[in-house]
Protein backbone atom coordinates (compact mmCIF):
# COMPACT_ATOMS: atom_id res chain seq x y z
CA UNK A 1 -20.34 0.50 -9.53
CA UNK A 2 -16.85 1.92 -9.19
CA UNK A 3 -13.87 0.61 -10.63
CA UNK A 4 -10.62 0.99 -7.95
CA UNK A 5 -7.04 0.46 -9.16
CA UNK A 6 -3.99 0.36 -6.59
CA UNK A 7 -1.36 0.17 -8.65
CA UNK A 8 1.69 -0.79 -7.08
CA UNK A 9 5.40 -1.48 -8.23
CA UNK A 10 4.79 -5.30 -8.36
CA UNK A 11 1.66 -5.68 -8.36
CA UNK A 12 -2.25 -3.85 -10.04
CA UNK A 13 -4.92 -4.91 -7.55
CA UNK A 14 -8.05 -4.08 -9.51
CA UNK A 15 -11.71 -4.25 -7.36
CA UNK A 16 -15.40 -3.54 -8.05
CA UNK A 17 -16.85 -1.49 -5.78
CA UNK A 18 -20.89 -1.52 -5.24
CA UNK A 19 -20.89 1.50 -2.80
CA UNK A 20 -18.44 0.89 -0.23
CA UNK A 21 -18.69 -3.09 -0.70
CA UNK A 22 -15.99 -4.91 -2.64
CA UNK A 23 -17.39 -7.52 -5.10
CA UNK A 24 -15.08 -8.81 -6.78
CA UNK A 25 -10.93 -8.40 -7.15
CA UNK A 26 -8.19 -9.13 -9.39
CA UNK A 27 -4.61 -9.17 -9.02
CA UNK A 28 -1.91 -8.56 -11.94
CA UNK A 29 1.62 -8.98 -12.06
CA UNK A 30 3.25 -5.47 -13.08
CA UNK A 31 5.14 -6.16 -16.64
CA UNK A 32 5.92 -4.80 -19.43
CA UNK A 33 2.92 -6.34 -20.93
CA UNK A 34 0.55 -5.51 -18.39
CA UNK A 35 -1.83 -8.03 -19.85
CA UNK A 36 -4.05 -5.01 -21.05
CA UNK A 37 -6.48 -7.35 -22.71
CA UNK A 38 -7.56 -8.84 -18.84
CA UNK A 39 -8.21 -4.82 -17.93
CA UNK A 40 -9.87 -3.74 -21.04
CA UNK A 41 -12.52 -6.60 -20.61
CA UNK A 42 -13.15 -5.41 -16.74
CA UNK A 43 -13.88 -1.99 -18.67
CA UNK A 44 -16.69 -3.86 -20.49
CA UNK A 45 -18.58 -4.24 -17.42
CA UNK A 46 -21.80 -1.83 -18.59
CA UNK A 47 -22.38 -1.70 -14.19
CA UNK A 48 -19.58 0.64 -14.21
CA UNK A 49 -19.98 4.50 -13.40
CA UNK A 50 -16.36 5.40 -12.65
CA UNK A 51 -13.20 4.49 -11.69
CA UNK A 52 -10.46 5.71 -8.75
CA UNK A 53 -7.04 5.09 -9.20
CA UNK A 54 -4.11 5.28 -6.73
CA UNK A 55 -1.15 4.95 -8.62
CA UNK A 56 2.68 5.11 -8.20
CA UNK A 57 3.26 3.87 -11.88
CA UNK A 58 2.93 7.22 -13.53
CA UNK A 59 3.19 4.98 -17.17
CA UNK A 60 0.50 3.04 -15.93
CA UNK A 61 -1.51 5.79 -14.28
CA UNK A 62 -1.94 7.10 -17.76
CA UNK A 63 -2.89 3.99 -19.55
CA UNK A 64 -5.74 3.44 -17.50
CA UNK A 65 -6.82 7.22 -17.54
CA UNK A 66 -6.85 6.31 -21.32
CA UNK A 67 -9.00 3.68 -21.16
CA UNK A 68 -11.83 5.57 -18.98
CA UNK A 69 -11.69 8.04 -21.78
CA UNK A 70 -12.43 5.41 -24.11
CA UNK A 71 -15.17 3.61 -22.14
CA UNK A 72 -16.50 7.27 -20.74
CA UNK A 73 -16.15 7.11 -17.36
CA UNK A 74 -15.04 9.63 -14.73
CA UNK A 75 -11.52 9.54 -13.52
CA UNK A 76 -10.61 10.26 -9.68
CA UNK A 77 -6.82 9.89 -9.60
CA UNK A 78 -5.54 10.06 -5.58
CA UNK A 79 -3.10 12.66 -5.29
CA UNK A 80 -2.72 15.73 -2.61
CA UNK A 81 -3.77 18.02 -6.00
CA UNK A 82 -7.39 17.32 -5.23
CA UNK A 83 -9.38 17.14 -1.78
CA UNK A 84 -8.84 13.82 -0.25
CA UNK A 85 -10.26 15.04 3.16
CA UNK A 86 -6.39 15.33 4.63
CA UNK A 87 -4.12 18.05 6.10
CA UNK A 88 -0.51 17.48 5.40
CA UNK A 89 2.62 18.03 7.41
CA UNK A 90 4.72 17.35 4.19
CA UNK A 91 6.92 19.81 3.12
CA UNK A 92 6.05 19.43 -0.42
CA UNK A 93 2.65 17.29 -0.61
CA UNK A 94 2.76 16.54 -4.53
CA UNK A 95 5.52 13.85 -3.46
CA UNK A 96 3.47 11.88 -1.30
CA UNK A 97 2.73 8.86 -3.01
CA UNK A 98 -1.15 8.02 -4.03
CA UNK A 99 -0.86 4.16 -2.16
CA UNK A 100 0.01 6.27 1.20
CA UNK A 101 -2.75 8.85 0.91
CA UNK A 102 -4.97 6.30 -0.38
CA UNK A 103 -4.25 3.92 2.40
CA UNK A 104 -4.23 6.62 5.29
CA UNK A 105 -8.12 7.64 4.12
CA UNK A 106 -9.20 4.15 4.28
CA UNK A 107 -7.98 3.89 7.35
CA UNK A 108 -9.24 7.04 9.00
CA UNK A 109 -12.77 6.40 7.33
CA UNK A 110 -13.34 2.60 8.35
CA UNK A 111 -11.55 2.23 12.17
CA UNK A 112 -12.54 6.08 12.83
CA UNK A 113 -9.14 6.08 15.31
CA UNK A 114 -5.46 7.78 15.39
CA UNK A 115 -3.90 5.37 13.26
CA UNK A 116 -0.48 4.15 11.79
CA UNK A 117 -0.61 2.12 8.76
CA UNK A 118 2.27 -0.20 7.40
CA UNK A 119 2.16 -0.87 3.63
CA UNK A 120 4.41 -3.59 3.05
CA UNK A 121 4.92 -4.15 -0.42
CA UNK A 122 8.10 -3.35 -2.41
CA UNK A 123 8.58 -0.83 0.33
CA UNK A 124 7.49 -0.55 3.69
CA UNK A 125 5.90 2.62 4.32
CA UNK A 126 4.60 3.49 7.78
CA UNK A 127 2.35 6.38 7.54
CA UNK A 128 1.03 8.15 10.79
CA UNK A 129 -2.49 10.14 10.67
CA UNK A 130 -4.82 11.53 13.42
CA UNK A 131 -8.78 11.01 13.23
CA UNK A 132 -9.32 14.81 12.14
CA UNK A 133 -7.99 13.97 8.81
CA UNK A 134 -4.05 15.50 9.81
CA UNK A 135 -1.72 13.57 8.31
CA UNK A 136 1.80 13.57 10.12
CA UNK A 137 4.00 12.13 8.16
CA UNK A 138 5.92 9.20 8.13
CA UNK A 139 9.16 6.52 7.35
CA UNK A 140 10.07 4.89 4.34
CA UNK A 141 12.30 1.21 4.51
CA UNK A 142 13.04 -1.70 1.75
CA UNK A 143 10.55 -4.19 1.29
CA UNK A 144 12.31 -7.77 2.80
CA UNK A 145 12.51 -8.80 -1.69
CA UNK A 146 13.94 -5.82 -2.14
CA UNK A 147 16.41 -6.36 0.64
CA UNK A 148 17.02 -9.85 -0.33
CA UNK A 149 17.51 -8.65 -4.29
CA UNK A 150 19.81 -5.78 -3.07
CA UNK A 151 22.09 -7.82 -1.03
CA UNK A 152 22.99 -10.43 -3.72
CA UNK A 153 23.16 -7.94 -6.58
CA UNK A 154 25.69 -5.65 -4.74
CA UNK A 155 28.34 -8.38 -3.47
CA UNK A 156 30.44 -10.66 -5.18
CA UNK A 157 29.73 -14.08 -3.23
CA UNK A 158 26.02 -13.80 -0.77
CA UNK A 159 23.19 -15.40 -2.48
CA UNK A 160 19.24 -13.65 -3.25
CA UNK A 161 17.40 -15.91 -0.61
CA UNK A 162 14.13 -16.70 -0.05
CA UNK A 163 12.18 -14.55 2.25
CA UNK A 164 11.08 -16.22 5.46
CA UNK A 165 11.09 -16.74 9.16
CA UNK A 166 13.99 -18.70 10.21
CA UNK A 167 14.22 -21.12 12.35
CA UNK A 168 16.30 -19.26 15.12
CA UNK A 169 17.77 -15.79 15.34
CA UNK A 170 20.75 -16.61 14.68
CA UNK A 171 21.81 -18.77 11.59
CA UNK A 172 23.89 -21.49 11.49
CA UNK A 173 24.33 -21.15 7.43
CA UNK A 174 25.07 -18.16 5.68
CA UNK A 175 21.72 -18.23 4.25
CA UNK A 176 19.73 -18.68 7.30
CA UNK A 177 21.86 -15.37 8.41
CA UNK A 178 20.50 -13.62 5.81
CA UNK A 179 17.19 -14.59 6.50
CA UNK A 180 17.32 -13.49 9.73
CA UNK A 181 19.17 -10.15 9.06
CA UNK A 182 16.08 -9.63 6.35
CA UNK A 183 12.73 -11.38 8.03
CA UNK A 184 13.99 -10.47 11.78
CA UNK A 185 15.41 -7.34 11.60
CA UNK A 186 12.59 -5.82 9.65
CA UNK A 187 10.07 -7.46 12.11
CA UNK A 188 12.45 -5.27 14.94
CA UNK A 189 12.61 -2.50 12.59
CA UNK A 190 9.05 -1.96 11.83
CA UNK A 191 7.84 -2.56 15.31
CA UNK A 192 10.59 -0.58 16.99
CA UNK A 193 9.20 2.47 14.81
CA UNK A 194 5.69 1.67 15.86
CA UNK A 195 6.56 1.98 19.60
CA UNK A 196 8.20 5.01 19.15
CA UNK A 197 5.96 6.66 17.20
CA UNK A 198 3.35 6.09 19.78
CA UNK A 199 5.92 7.34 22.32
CA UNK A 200 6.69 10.67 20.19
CA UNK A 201 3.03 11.30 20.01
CA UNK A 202 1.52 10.40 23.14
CA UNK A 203 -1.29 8.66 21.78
CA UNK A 204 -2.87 5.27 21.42
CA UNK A 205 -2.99 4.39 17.69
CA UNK A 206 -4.73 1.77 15.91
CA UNK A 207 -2.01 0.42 13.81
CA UNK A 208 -3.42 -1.75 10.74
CA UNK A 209 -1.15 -3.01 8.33
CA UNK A 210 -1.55 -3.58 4.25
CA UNK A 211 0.49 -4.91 0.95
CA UNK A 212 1.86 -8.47 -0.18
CA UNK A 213 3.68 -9.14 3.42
CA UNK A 214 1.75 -7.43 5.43
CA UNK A 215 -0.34 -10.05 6.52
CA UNK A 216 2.94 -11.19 7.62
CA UNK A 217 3.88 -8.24 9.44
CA UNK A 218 0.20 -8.26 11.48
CA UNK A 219 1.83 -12.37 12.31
CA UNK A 220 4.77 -11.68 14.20
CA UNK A 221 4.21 -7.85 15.12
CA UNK A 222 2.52 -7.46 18.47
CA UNK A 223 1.91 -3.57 17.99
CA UNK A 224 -0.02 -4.53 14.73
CA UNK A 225 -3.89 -5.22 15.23
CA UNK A 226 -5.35 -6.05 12.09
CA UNK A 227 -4.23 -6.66 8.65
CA UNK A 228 -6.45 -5.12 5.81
CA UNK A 229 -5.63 -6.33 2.34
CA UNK A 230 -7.76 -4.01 0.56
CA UNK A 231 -7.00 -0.87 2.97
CA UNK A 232 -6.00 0.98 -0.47
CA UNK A 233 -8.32 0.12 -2.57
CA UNK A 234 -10.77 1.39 -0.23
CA UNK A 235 -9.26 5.22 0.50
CA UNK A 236 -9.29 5.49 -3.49
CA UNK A 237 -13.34 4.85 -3.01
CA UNK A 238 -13.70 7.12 -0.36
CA UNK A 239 -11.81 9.82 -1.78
CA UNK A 240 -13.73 9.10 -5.26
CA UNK A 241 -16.86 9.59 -3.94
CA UNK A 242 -15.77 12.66 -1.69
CA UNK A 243 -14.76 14.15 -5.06
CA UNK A 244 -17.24 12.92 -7.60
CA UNK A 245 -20.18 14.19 -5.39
């Protein structure tokens, strides 16, 4: 059994992995206590054999590449350093984050298609990739929080709202402007880059989407045909047992 760890800015989503089948997940808050007790006892589980990790918490990359030390288990941290089965366009592929290379494999290995892949989490990341294994590249935008944080820290008098669809496009309060400035114009954003994407490549992608709102993003964005929660969780599997064997 195989221990997978996406760790994100916000959140660790932890999973147990018998072969390619998840058994069993948890999700923890990123802190400054990152309840290390609640991991260390997951360590305990004598099923384990090994652990993959896609990280873009290098503090927290190395605390759990402590703890398989400890507990003796093999270590497959996602980076373009070791053979992931992809081809990069990147200029430099050492700063391509582990959550987009992760996320692209378990994409390409379970829908077998051209595909784009949102990550919404913190950030939105749209990553695009061609069945071969070729990655292409991609965009980076704020996450709607971090949009919502942003605006409110960095003027003197709009307000940190919550993040949600309003109830028109345009807002009758300044709050419901915001909302729809944040919710609606990254709905537009993110599918505006999907259709051109498709238009600068020529090609029919299967676009899947992942992270805390993308489930949200696969609601109210045609161009998006499936949400997959665990898309990253399952690249760092594949790419651990492409590099363990």
């Amino acid at each position: 059994m195989v221990v997978a760890f996406d760790i994100g800015n916000t959140n660790i989503h932890i999973g147990l992995y018998k072969g390619r089948t998840l058994t069993r997940k948890f999700v923890l808050p990123v802190s400054k206590n990152v309840q290390a007790a609640k991991i260390r006892r997951i360590f305990n589980d004598r099923r384990l054999t090994g652990a993959a990790i896609a990280s873009v918490v290098p503090s927290l990359t190395k605390q759990v590449i402590e703890l398989c030390k400890r507990y003796g288990l093999p270590a497959v941290v996602v980076s373009s350093r070791i053979d992931c089965g992809l081809k990069y366009a990147y200029r430099d592929p050492l700063t391509l984050g582990a959550d987009r290379i992760a996320a692209v494999v378990g994409a390409l290995t379970r829908y077998r298609r051209d595909a784009i892949v949102v990550d919404a989490g913190t950030a939105i990341t749209i990553d695009v990739a061609l069945r071969g294994g070729k990655h292409l590249g991609g965009v980076i935008l704020p996450g709607m929080h971090m949009l919502s944080a942003c605006m409110q820290r960095n003027t003197a008098q709009l307000p940190e709202v919550a993040v949600r669809k309003p109830k028109d496009l345009t807002g009758k309060s300044t709050e419901e402007c915001i909302q729809s400035g944040i919710f609606n114009g990254t709905m537009i954003m993110v599918s505006g880059f999907i259709k051109e994407l498709k238009r600068k490549y020529g090609k029919s992608f299967f676009c899947v989407s992942t992270g805390g709102s993308g489930i949200l993003l696969k609601r109210y964005i045609k161009e998006i045909q499936k949400y997959d929660a665990d898309l990253c969780m399952y690249g760092a599997v594949e790419i651990y047992h492409r590099y363990a064997s």
